[in-house]
Structures are given as C-alpha cells and as structure tokens.
C-alpha atoms as a PDB file:
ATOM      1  CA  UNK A   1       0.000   0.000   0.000  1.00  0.00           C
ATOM      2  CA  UNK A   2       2.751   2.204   0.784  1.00  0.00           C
ATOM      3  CA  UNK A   3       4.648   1.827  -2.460  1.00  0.00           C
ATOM      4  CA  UNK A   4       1.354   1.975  -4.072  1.00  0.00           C
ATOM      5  CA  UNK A   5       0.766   5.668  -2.284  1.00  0.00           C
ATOM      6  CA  UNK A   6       4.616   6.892  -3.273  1.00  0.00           C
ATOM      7  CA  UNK A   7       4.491   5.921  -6.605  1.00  0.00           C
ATOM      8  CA  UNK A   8       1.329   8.192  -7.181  1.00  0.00           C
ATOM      9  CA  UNK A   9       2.524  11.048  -5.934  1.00  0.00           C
ATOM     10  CA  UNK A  10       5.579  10.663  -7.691  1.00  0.00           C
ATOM     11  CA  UNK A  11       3.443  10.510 -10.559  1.00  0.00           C
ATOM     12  CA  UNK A  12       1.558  13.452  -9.177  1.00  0.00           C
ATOM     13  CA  UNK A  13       5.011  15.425  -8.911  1.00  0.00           C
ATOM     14  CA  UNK A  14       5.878  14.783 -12.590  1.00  0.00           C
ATOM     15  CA  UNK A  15       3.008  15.169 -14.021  1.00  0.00           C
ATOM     16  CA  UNK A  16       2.664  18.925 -12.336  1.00  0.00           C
ATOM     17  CA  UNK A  17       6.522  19.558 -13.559  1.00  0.00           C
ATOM     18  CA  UNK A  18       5.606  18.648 -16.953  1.00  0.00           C
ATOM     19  CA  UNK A  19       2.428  20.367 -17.128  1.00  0.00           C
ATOM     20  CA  UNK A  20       2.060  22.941 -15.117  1.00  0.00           C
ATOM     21  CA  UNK A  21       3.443  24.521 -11.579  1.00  0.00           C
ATOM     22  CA  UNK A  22       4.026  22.786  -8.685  1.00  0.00           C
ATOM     23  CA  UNK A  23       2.584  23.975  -5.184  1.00  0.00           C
ATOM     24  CA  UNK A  24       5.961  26.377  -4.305  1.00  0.00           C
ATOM     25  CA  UNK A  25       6.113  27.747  -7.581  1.00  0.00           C
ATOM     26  CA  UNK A  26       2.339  28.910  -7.409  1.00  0.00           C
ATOM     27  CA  UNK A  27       3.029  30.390  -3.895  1.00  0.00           C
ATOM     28  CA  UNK A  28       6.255  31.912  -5.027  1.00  0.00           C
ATOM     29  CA  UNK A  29       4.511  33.115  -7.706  1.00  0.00           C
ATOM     30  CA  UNK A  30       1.161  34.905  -5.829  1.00  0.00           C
ATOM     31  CA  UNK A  31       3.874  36.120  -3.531  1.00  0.00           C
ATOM     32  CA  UNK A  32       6.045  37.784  -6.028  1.00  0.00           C
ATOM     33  CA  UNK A  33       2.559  39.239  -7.409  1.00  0.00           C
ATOM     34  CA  UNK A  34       1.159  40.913  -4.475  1.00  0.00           C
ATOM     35  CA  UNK A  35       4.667  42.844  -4.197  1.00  0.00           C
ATOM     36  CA  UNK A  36       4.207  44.154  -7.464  1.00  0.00           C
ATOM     37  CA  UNK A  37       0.793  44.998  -7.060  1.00  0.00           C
ATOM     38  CA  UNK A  38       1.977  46.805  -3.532  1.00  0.00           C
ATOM     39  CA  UNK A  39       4.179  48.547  -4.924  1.00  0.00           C
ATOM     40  CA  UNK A  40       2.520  50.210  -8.226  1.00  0.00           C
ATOM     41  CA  UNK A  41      -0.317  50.942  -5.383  1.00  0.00           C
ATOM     42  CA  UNK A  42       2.147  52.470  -3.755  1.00  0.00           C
ATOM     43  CA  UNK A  43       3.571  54.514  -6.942  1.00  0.00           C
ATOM     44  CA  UNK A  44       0.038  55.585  -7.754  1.00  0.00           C
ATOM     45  CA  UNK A  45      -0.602  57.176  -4.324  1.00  0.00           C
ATOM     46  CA  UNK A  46       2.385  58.920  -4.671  1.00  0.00           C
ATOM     47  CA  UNK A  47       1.653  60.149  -7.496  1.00  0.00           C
ATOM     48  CA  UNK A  48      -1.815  61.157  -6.252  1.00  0.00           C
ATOM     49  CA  UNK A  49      -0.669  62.691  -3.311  1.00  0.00           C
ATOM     50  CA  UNK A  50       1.798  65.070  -5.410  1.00  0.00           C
ATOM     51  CA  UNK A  51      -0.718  66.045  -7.607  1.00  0.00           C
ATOM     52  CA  UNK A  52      -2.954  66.868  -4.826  1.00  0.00           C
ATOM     53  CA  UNK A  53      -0.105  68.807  -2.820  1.00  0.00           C
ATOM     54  CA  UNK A  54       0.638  70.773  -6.687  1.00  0.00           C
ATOM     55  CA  UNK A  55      -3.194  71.349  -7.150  1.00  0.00           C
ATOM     56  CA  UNK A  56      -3.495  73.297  -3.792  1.00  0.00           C
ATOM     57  CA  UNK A  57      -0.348  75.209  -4.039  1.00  0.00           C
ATOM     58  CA  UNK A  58      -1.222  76.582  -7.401  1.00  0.00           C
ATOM     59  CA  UNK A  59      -4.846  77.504  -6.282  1.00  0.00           C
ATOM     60  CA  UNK A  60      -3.249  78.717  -3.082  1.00  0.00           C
ATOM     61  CA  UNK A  61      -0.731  81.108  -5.138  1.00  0.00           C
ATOM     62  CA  UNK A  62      -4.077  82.283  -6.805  1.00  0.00           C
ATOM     63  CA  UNK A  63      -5.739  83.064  -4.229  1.00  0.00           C
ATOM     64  CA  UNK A  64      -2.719  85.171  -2.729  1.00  0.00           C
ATOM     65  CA  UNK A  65      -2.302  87.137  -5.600  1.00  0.00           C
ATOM     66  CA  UNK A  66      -6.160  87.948  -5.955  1.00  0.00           C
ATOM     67  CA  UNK A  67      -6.170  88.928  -2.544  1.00  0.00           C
ATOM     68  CA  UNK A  68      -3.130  91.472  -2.349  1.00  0.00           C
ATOM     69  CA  UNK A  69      -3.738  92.871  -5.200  1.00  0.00           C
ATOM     70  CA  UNK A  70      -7.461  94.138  -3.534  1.00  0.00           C
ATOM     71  CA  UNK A  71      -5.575  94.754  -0.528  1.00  0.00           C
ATOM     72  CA  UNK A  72      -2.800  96.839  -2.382  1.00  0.00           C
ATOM     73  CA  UNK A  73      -5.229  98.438  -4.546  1.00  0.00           C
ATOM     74  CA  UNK A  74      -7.060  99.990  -1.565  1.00  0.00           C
ATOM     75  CA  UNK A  75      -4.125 101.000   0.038  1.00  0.00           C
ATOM     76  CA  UNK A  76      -2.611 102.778  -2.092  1.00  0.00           C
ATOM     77  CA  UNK A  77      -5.585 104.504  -2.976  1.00  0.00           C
ATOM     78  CA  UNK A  78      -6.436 105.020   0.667  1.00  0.00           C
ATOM     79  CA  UNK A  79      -5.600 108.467   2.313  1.00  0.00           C
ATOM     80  CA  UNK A  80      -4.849 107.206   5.663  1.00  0.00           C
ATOM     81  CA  UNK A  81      -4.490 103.663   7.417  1.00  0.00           C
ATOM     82  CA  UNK A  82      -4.679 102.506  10.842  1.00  0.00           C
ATOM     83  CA  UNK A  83      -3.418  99.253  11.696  1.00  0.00           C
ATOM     84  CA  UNK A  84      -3.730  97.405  15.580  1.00  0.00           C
ATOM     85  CA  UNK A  85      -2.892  93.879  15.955  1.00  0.00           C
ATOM     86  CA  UNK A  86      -4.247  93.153  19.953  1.00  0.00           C
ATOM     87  CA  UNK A  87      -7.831  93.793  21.499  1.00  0.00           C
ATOM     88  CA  UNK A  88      -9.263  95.455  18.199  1.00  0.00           C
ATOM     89  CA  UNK A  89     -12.686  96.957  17.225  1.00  0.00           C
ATOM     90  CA  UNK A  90     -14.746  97.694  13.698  1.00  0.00           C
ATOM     91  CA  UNK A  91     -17.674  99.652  13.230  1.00  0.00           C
ATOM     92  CA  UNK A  92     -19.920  97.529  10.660  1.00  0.00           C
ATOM     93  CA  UNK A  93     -23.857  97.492  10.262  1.00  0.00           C
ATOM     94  CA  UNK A  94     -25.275 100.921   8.778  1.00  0.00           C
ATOM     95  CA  UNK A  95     -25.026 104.590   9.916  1.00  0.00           C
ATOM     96  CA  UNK A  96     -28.373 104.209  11.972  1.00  0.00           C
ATOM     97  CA  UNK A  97     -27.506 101.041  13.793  1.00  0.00           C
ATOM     98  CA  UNK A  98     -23.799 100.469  13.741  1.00  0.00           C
ATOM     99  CA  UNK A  99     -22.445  97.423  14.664  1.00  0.00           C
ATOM    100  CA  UNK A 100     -19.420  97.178  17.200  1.00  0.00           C
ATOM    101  CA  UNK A 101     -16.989  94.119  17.099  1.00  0.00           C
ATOM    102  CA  UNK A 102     -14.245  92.763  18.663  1.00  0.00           C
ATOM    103  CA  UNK A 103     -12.064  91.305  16.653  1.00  0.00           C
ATOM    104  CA  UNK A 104      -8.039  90.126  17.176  1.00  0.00           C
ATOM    105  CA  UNK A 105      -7.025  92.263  14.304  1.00  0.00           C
ATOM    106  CA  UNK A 106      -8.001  95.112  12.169  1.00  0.00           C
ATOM    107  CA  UNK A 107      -6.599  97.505   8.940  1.00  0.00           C
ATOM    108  CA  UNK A 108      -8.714 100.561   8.423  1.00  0.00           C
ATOM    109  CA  UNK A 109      -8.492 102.355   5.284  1.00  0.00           C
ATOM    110  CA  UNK A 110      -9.798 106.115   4.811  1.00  0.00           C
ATOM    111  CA  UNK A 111     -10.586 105.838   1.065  1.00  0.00           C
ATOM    112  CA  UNK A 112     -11.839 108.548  -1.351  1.00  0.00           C
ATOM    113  CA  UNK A 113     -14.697 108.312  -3.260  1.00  0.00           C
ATOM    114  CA  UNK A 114     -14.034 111.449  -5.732  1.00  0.00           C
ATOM    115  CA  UNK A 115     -10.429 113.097  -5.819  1.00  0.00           C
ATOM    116  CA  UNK A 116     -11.433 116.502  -6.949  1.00  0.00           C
ATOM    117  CA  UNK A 117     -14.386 118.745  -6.721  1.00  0.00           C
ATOM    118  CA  UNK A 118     -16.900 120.410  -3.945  1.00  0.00           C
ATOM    119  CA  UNK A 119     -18.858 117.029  -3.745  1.00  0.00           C
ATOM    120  CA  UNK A 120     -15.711 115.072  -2.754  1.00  0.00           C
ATOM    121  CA  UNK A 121     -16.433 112.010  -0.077  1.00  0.00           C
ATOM    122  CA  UNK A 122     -14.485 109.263   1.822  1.00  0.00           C
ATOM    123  CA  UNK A 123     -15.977 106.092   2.607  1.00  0.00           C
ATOM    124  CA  UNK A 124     -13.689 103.550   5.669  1.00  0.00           C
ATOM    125  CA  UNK A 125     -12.706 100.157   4.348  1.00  0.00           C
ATOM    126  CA  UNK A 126     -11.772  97.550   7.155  1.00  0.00           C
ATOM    127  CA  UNK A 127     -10.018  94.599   6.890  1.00  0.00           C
ATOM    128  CA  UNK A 128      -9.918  92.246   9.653  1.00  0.00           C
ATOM    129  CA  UNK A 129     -10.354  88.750  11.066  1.00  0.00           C
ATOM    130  CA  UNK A 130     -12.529  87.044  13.929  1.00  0.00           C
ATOM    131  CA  UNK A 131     -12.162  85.154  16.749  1.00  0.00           C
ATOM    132  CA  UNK A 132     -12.320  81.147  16.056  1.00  0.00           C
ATOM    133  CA  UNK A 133     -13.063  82.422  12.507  1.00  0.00           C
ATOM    134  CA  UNK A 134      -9.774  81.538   9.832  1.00  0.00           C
ATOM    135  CA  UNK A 135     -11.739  83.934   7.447  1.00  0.00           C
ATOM    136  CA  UNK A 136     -10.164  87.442   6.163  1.00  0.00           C
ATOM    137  CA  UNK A 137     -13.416  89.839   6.439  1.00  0.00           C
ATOM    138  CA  UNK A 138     -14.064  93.312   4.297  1.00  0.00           C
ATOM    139  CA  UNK A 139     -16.823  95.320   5.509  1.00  0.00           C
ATOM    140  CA  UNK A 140     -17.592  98.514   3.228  1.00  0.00           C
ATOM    141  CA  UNK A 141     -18.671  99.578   0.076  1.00  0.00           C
ATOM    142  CA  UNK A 142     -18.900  97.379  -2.118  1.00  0.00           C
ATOM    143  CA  UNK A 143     -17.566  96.782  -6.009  1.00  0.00           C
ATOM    144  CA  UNK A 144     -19.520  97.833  -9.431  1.00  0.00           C
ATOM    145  CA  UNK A 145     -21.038  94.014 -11.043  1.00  0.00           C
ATOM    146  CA  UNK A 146     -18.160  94.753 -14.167  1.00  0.00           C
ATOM    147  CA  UNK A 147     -15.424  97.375 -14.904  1.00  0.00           C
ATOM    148  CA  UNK A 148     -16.523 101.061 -15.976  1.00  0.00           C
ATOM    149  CA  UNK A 149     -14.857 103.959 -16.806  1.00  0.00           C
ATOM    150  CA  UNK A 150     -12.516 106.126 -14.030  1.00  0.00           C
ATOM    151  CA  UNK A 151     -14.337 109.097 -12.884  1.00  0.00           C
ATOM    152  CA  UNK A 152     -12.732 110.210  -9.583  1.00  0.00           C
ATOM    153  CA  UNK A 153     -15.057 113.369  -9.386  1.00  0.00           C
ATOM    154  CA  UNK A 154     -18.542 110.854  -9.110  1.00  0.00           C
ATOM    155  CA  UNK A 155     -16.745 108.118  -7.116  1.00  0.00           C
ATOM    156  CA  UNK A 156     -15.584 106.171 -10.129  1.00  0.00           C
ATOM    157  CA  UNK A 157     -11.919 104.840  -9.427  1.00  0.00           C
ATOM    158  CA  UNK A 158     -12.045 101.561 -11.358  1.00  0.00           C
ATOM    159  CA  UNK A 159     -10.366  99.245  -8.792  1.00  0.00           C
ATOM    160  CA  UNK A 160     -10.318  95.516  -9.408  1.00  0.00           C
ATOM    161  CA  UNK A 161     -12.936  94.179 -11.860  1.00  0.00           C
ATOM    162  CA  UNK A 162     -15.401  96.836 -10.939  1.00  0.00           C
ATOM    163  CA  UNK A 163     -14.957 100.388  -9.013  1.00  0.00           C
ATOM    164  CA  UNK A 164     -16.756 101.327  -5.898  1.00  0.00           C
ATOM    165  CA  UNK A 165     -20.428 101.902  -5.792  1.00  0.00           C
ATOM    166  CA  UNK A 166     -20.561 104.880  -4.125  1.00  0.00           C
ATOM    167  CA  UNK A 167     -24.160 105.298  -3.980  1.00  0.00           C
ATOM    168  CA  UNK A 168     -24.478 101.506  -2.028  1.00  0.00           C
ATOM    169  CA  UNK A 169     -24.692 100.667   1.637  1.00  0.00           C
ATOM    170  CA  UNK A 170     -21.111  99.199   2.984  1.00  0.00           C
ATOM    171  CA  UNK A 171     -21.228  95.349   3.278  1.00  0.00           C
ATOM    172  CA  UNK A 172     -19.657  92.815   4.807  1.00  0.00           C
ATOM    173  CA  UNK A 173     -17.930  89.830   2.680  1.00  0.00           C
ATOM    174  CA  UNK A 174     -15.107  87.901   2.967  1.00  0.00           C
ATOM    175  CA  UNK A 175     -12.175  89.016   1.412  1.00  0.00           C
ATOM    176  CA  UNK A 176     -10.466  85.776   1.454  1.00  0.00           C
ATOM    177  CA  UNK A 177     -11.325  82.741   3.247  1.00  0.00           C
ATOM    178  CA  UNK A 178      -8.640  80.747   5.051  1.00  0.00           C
ATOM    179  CA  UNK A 179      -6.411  84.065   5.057  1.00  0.00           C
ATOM    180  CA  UNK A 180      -5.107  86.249   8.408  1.00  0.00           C
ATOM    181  CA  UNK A 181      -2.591  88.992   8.545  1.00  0.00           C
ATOM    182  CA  UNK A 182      -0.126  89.094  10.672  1.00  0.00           C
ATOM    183  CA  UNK A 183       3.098  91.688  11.977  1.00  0.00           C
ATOM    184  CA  UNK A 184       1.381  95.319  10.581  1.00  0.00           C
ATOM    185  CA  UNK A 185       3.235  98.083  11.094  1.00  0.00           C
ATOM    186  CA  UNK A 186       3.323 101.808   9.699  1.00  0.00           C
ATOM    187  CA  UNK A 187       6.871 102.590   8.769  1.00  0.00           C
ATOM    188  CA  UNK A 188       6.856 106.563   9.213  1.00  0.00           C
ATOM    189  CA  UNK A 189      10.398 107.049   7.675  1.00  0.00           C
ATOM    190  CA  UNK A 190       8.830 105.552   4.139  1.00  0.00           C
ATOM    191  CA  UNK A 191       5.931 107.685   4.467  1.00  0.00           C
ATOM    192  CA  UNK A 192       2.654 105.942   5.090  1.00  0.00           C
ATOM    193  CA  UNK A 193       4.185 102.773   3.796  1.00  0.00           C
ATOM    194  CA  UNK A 194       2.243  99.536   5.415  1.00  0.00           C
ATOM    195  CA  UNK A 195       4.204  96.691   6.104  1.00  0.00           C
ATOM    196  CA  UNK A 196       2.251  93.217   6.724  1.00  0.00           C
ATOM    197  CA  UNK A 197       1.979  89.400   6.258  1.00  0.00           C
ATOM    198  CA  UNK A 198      -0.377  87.268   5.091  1.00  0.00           C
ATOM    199  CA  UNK A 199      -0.772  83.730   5.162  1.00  0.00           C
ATOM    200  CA  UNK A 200      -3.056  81.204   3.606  1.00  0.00           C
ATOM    201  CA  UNK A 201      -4.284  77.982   4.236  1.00  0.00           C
ATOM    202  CA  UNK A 202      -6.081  75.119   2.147  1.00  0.00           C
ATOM    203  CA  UNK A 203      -8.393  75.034   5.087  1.00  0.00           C
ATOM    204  CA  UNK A 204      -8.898  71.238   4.344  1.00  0.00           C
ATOM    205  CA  UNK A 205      -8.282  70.002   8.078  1.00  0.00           C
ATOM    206  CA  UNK A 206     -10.895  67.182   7.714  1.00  0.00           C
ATOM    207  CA  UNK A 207      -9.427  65.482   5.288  1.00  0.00           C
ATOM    208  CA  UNK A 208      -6.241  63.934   4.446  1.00  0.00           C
ATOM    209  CA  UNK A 209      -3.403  65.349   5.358  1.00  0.00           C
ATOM    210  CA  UNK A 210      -2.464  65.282   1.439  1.00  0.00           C
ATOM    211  CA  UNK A 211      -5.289  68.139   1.020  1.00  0.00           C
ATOM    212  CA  UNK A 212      -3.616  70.471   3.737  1.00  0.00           C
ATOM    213  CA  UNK A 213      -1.352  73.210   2.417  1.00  0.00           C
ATOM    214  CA  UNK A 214      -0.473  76.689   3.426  1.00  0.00           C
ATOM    215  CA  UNK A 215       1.281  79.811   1.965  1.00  0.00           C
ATOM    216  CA  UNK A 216       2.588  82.666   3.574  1.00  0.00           C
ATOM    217  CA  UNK A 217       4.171  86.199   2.271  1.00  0.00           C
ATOM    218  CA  UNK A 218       6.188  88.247   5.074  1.00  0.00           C
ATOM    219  CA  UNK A 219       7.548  91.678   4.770  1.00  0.00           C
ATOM    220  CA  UNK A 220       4.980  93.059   2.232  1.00  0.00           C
ATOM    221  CA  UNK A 221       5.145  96.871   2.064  1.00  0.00           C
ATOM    222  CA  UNK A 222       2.385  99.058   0.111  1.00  0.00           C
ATOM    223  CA  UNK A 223       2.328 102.947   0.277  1.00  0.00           C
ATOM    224  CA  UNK A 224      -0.509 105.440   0.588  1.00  0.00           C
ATOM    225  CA  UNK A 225      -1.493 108.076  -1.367  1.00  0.00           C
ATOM    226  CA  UNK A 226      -0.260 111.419  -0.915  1.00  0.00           C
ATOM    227  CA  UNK A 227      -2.693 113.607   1.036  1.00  0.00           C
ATOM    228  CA  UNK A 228      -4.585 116.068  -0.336  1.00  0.00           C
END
C-alpha cells in the first residue's frame, strides 16, 4: 500500500513539472505578485498625493495674488491707514444702527470716493479677522457688477474688476477665506508705507493630510497716497 501511495505522488510530482506549476512555484509566484501589485499601489498614491499637494499650491498662489492685489489696490488709494494687531474693534452694520466688534485684528483704510471737486467724499474700508473664525473679512462699500470707466469726481476709481459703488450701503464679505494677517506696522520714515503678512491655508483640516497646504508672504510693504 505504501509503495502503491509513493508511486502516485511521484506521478503526481511529474506530471505537475511537466504540465504545469508545482505547489511552491504557485506560492512563489502569488507572492512575487502581491509585491508588485503593492508597490505600483504604492507609486500611484504617490503620485496622487503630489498632484494633490501641486493642485493646492497653485490655487493657493491664486488666491494670494487675488487677494493682495485688492488689498494693495485699496491702500494705495487710501488716504490714511490705521493698523492694531491686539484687542481690536470695527464699526460695521449701517449709519443708523452700527455694529461694534471685537475682533483680534483690524486695517482701516480712509478711502476717497471722488479726488477733486466740492462734492468730494471718503468712505472707511476695514479689513480684519474674527475670533475662532480663519476667514479674512471686508466690511464697506462694495464693487460695481463689471469694470466702468474712471471718474474720480462721481466716485468712479475703477479698482479691481469693478470700481466702488458709491451710492451703495457698505457690506460685509469675505475678502479671502482661510487668510489672516499678521506683523502690521506703519513705517513713518517711508511715508505711510504699510508693512504686513499674510498667510493662507487650504483650510482642508478634515481630510487627508495630502489636502492640507499653506502659503505665507512676510515683509509686504504698500504705500498710501499722498494727502490732499
């Protein structure tokens, strides 16, 4: 009985050599597979990730560039600025029922509406942020629907896509979301130049870390201008 049993699975053995794999070879075989299959998984997520980490950077330097330049704009169209970084307040709401807030940081802007003429008016931009809020906030008047022509004397500067509507109510809106500034600071020797820092998150802190990116600019200056 016992030969019986070897010589079948000899015959077994050859018959697997000759025809197909044996047992080890099909194990060294999955085996081999899975580590390939690991590792292009593995190349593909890395590949994912960086693509992830590049789209957010590039929307990120978007967003910083759309954001300075209304920042800028306003500044250096502003007549005066005010800047305080601790234990801040903003007037918001309308002229019969302002609204007072406290808020960890604030840039007020004295802006013109008209440069020349009897009829001239200034309007006050603020810029600031909130507590437990990552959002950059803009409370006054707000921007023409599309670009017109500059008209300084009827409150028609042309800033940004549209100029301001001088004849609307100041609004809040967010500026930027995900943005704060940090480290303003009126440099009197440059003559009401504004130096500041912004930084800007992806703002993605629920999801994978492969989502969460930040930018920040330091040592921005802008300039006022001149008095009238």
């Amino acid at each position: 009985m016992h030969a019986r049993f070897a010589a079948r699975s000899q015959w077994l053995s050859s018959t697997l050599i000759d025809n197909g794999f044996s047992v080890v070879e099909l194990l060294l075989y999955s085996a081999i597979s899975l580590m390939l299959i690991g590792a292009a998984v593995s190349i593909a997520l890395s590949e994912t990730r960086s693509s992830i980490k590049t789209y957010e950077l590039v929307a990120l330097r978007n967003q910083m560039a759309s954001v300075t330049f209304l920042l800028e704009g306003e500044i250096a169209e502003g007549q005066s600025i005010s800047v305080c970084s601790t234990s801040c307040t903003v007037t918001t709401g309308t002229g019969a029922n302002p609204v007072t807030l406290s808020v960890p940081y604030s840039l007020v802007i004295t802006h013109p509406y008209a440069v020349t003429g009897s009829g001239r008016s200034t309007a006050t931009i603020s810029y600031y942020g909130k507590t437990n809020d990552p959002n950059l906030y803009r409370f006054g008047p707000p921007f023409t629907t599309a670009t017109i022509g500059i008209d300084p004397v009827n409150g028609s500067l042309g800033l940004g896509s549209g100029a301001l509507n001088a004849g609307a109510a100041s609004v809040e809106t967010v500026a930027s979301p995900n943005t704060s500034l940090s480290s303003m600071s009126i440099n009197s020797d440059e003559r009401r130049t504004l130096t500041y820092s912004i930084a800007i998150t992806s703002g993605t802190t629920d999801r994978s870390i492969a989502w969460a990116s930040s930018l920040t600019a330091t040592g921005l200056k802008v300039r006022t201008r001149v008095g009238f």
